[in-house]
Protein backbone atom coordinates (compact mmCIF):
# COMPACT_ATOMS: atom_id res chain seq x y z
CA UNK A 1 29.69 15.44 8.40
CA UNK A 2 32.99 13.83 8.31
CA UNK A 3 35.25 14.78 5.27
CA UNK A 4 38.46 12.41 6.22
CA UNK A 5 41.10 11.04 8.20
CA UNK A 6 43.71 14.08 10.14
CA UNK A 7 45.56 11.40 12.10
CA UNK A 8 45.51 7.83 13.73
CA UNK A 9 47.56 7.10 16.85
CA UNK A 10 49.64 3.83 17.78
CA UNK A 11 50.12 2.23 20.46
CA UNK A 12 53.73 0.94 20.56
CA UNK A 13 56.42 -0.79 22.91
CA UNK A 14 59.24 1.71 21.47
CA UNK A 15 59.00 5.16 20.40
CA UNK A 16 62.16 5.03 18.13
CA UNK A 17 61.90 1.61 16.75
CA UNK A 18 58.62 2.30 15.47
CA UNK A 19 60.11 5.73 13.45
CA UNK A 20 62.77 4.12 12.37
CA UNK A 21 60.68 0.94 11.03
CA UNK A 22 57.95 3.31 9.45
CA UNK A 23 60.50 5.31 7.97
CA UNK A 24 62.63 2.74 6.39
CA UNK A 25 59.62 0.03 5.51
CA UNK A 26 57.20 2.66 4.72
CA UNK A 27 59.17 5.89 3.71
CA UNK A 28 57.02 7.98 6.06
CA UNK A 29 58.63 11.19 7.27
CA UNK A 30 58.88 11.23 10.80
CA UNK A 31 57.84 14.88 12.57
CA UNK A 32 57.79 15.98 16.27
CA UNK A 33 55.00 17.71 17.98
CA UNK A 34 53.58 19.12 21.27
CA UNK A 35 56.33 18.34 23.79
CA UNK A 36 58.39 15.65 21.88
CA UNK A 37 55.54 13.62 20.48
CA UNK A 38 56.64 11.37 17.52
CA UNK A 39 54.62 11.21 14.63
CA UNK A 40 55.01 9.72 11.12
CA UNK A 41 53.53 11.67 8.18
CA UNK A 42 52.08 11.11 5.21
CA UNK A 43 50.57 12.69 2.10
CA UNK A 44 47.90 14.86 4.48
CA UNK A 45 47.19 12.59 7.58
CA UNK A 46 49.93 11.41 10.20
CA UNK A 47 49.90 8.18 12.51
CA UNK A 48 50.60 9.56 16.20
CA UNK A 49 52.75 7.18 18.12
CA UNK A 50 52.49 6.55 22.16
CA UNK A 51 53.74 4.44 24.78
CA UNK A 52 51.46 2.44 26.49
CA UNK A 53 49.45 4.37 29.31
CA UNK A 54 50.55 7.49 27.73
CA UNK A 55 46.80 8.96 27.03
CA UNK A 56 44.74 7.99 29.67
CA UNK A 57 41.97 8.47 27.28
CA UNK A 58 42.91 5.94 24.73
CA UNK A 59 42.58 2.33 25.89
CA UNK A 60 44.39 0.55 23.11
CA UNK A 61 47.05 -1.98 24.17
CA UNK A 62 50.09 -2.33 22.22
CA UNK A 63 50.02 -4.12 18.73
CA UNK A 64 45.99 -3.75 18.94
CA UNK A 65 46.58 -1.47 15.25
CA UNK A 66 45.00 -3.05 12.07
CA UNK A 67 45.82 0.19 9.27
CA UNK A 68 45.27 -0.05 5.22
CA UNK A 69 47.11 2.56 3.86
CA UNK A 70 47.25 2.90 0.10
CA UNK A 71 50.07 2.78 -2.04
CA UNK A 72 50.54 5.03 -5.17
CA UNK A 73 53.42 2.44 -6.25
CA UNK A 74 51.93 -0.97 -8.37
CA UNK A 75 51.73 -3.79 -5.66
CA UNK A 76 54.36 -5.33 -7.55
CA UNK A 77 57.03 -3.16 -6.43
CA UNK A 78 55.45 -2.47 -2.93
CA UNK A 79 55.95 -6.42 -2.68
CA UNK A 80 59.67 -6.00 -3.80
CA UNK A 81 60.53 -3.25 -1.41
CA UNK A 82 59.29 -4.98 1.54
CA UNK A 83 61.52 -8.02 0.44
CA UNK A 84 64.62 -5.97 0.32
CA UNK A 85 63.89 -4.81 3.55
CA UNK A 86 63.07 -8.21 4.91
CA UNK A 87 59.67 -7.47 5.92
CA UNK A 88 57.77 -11.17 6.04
CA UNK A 89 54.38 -10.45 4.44
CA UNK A 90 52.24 -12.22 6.78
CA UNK A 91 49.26 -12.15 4.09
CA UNK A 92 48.80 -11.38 -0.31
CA UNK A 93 48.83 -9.94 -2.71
CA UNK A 94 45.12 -10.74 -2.28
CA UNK A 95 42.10 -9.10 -3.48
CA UNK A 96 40.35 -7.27 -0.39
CA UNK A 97 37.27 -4.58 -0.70
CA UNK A 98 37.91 -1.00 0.32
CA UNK A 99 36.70 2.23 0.47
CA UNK A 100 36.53 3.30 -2.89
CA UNK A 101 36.28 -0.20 -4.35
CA UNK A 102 38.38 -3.52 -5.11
CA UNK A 103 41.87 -3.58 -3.60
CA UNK A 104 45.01 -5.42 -4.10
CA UNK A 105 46.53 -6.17 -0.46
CA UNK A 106 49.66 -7.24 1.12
CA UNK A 107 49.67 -7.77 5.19
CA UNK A 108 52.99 -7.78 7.43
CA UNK A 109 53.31 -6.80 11.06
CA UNK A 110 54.98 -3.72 12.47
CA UNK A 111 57.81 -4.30 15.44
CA UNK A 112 54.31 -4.33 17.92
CA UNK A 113 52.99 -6.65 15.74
CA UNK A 114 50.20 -3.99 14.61
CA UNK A 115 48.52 -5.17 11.13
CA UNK A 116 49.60 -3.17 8.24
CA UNK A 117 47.89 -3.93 4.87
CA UNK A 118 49.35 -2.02 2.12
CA UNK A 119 46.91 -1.75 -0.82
CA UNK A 120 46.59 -0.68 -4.50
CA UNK A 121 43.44 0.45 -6.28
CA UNK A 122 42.45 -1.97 -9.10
């Protein structure tokens, strides 16, 4: 029934901080959409940012994100770009199971302190 992912929304503290941290940690592209919405695309899916109490609908408090995204860099280098941009990896590399199979991980916070695991196929 379900072929994949078209989006995941965030709950943050700060619109812009959170573009400008997903764009420079991440290289995500940010977009804007129905009346100013800030989104940050990737690839074919997008992670939807709000403020707090924003959607009525969506009960998530802020930093309550846990995301694996995968990488098509080797960890190695994903571990080397988050040091240059002094991004504290809270977590890895480790070995972690995913969708598709075994995963190499590294964990680090966003500015809401959502969980972002970074991963590489083995």
């Amino acid at each position: 029934m379900i072929s994949h992912i078209d989006h995941l929304v965030l709950t943050v503290s700060d619109i812009d901080a959170s573009v400008q941290f997903y764009q420079r940690v991440l290289l995500m592209e940010a977009v804007t959409f129905a009346n100013g919405r800030k989104a940050m695309k990737f690839g074919d899916q997008k992670i939807n940012l709000q403020l707090l109490g924003q959607e009525r609908r969506n009960k998530a408090g802020v930093g309550s994100g846990d995301l694996c995204l995968i990488s098509s860099w080797p960890l190695e280098d994903v571990v080397a770009h988050l040091s240059k941009e002094h991004v504290d990896i809270v977590e890895g590399p480790v070995t972690k199971s995913g969708a598709l199979g075994a995963i190499q991980s590294v964990y680090f916070n966003d500015p809401d302190q959502n969980l972002i695991e970074v991963s590489v196929y083995e």
